[in-house]
Protein backbone atom coordinates (compact mmCIF):
# COMPACT_ATOMS: atom_id res chain seq x y z
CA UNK A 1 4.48 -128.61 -0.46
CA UNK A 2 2.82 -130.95 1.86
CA UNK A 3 -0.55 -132.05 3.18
CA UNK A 4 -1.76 -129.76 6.00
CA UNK A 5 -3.92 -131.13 9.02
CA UNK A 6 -7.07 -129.19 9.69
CA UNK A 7 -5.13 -127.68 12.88
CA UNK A 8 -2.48 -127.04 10.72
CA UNK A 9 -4.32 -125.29 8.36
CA UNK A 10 -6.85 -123.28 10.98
CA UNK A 11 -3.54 -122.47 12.72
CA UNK A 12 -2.18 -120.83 9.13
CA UNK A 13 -5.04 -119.39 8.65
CA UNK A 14 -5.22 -117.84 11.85
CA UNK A 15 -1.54 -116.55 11.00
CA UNK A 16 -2.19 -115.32 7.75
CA UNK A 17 -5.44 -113.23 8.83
CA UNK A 18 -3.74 -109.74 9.09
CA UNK A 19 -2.35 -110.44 5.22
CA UNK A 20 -5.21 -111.71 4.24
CA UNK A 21 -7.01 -108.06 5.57
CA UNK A 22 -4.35 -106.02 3.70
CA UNK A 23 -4.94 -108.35 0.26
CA UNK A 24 -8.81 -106.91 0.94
CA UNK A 25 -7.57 -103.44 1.42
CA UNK A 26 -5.05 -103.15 -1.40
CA UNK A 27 -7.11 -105.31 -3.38
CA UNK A 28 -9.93 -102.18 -3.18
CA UNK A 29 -7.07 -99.28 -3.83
CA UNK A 30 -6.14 -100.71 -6.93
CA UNK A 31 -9.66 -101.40 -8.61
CA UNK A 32 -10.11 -97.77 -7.43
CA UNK A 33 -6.70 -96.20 -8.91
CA UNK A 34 -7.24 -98.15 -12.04
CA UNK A 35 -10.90 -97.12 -12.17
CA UNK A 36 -9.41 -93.31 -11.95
CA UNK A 37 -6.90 -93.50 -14.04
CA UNK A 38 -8.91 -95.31 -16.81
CA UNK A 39 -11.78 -92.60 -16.51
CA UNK A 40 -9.61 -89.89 -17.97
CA UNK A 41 -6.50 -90.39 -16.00
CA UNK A 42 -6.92 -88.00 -13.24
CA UNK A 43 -5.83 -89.59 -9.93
CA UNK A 44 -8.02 -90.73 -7.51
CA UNK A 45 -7.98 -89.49 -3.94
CA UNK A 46 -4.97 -92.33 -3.52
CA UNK A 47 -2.91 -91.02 -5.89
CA UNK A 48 -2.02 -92.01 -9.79
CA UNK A 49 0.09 -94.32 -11.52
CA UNK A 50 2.76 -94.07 -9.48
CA UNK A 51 0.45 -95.02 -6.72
CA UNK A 52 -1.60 -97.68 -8.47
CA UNK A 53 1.82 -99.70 -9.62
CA UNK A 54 3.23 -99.74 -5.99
CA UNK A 55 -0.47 -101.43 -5.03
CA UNK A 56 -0.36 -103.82 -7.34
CA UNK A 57 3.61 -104.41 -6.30
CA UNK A 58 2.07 -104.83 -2.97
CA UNK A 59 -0.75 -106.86 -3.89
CA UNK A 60 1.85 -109.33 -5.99
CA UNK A 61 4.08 -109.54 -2.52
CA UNK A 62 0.85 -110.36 -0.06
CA UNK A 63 -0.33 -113.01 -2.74
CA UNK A 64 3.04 -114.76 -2.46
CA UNK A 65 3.59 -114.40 1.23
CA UNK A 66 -0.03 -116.47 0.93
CA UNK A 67 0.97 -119.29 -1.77
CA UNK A 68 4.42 -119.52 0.00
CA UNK A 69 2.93 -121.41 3.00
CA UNK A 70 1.53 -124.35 0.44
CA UNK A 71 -1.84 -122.60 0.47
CA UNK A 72 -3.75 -122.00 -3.20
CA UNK A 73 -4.65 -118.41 -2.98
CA UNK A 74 -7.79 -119.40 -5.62
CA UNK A 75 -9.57 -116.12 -5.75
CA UNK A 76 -8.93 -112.60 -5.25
CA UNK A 77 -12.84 -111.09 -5.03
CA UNK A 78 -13.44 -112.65 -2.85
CA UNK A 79 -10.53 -114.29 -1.25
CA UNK A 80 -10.28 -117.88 -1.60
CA UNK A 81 -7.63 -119.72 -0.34
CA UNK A 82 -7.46 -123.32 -0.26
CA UNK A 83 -5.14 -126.08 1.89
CA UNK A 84 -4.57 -129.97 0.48
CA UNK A 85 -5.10 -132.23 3.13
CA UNK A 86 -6.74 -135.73 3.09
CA UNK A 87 -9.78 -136.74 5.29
CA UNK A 88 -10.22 -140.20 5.61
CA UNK A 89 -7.88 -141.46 2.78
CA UNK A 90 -9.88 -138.60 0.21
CA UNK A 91 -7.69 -136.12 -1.07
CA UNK A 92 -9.35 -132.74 -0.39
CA UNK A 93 -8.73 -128.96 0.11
CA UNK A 94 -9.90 -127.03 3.21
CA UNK A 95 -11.34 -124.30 1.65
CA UNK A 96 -11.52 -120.50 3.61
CA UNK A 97 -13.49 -117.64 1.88
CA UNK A 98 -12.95 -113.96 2.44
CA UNK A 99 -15.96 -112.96 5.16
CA UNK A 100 -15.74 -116.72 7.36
CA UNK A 101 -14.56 -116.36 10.88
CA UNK A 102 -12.28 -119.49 10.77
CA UNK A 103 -11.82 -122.13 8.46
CA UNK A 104 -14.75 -124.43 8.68
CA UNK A 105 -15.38 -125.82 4.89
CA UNK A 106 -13.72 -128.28 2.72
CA UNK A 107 -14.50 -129.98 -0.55
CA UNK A 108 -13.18 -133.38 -2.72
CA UNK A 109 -10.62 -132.34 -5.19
CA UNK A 110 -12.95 -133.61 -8.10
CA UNK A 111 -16.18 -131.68 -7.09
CA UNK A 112 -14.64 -128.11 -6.23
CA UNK A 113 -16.27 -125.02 -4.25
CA UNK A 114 -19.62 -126.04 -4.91
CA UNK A 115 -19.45 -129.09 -3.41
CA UNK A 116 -17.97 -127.96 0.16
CA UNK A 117 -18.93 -129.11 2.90
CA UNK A 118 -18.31 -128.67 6.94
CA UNK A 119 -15.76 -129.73 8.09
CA UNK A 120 -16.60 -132.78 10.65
């Protein structure tokens, strides 16, 4: 896929936020099937295996839907989801993590999350 503006991206962002808040919640309801089910396997409140296999189905479908719009879903806990762009001839990615309001941060390609910066 392409390059992505920073409107394009805080626009995609902005479209992705209500799959981005079910990754959170399905992300939680399978650590806490498996966390049943691997304590004895008695099902949680949620359900059992059954239950915990159609969450992580679920969880494999909302990580696509992400990487399908030429975002890099980078982490899961806590979400991290990155967009290639270029500012000023550098190649970076425009970097959102689970928890910020809007996409605000980006970082060079060759110094990664901890060197992100705000955006200008």
């Amino acid at each position: 896929m392409g390059l992505f503006t920073v409107a394009e991206a805080r626009r995609e962002i902005a479209r992705l936020r209500p799959v981005l808040d079910e990754l959170v919640v399905v992300r939680a309801d399978v650590v806490e099937l498996s966390a049943a089910l691997a304590a004895g396997g008695e099902p949680s409140a949620l359900g059992g295996l059954p239950e915990r296999k159609a969450a992580e189905a679920r969880f494999d479908e909302l990580m696509t839907a992400v990487q399908q719009t030429g975002a890099e879903l980078k982490g899961v806990a806590p979400l991290l989801v990155d967009f290639p762009a270029d500012l000023d001839g550098v190649p970076v990615l425009l970097c959102w993590l689970e928890g910020e309001p809007e996409l605000a941060w980006y970082h060079r390609l060759d110094l990664g999350f901890a060197g992100r910066r705000r955006l200008p």
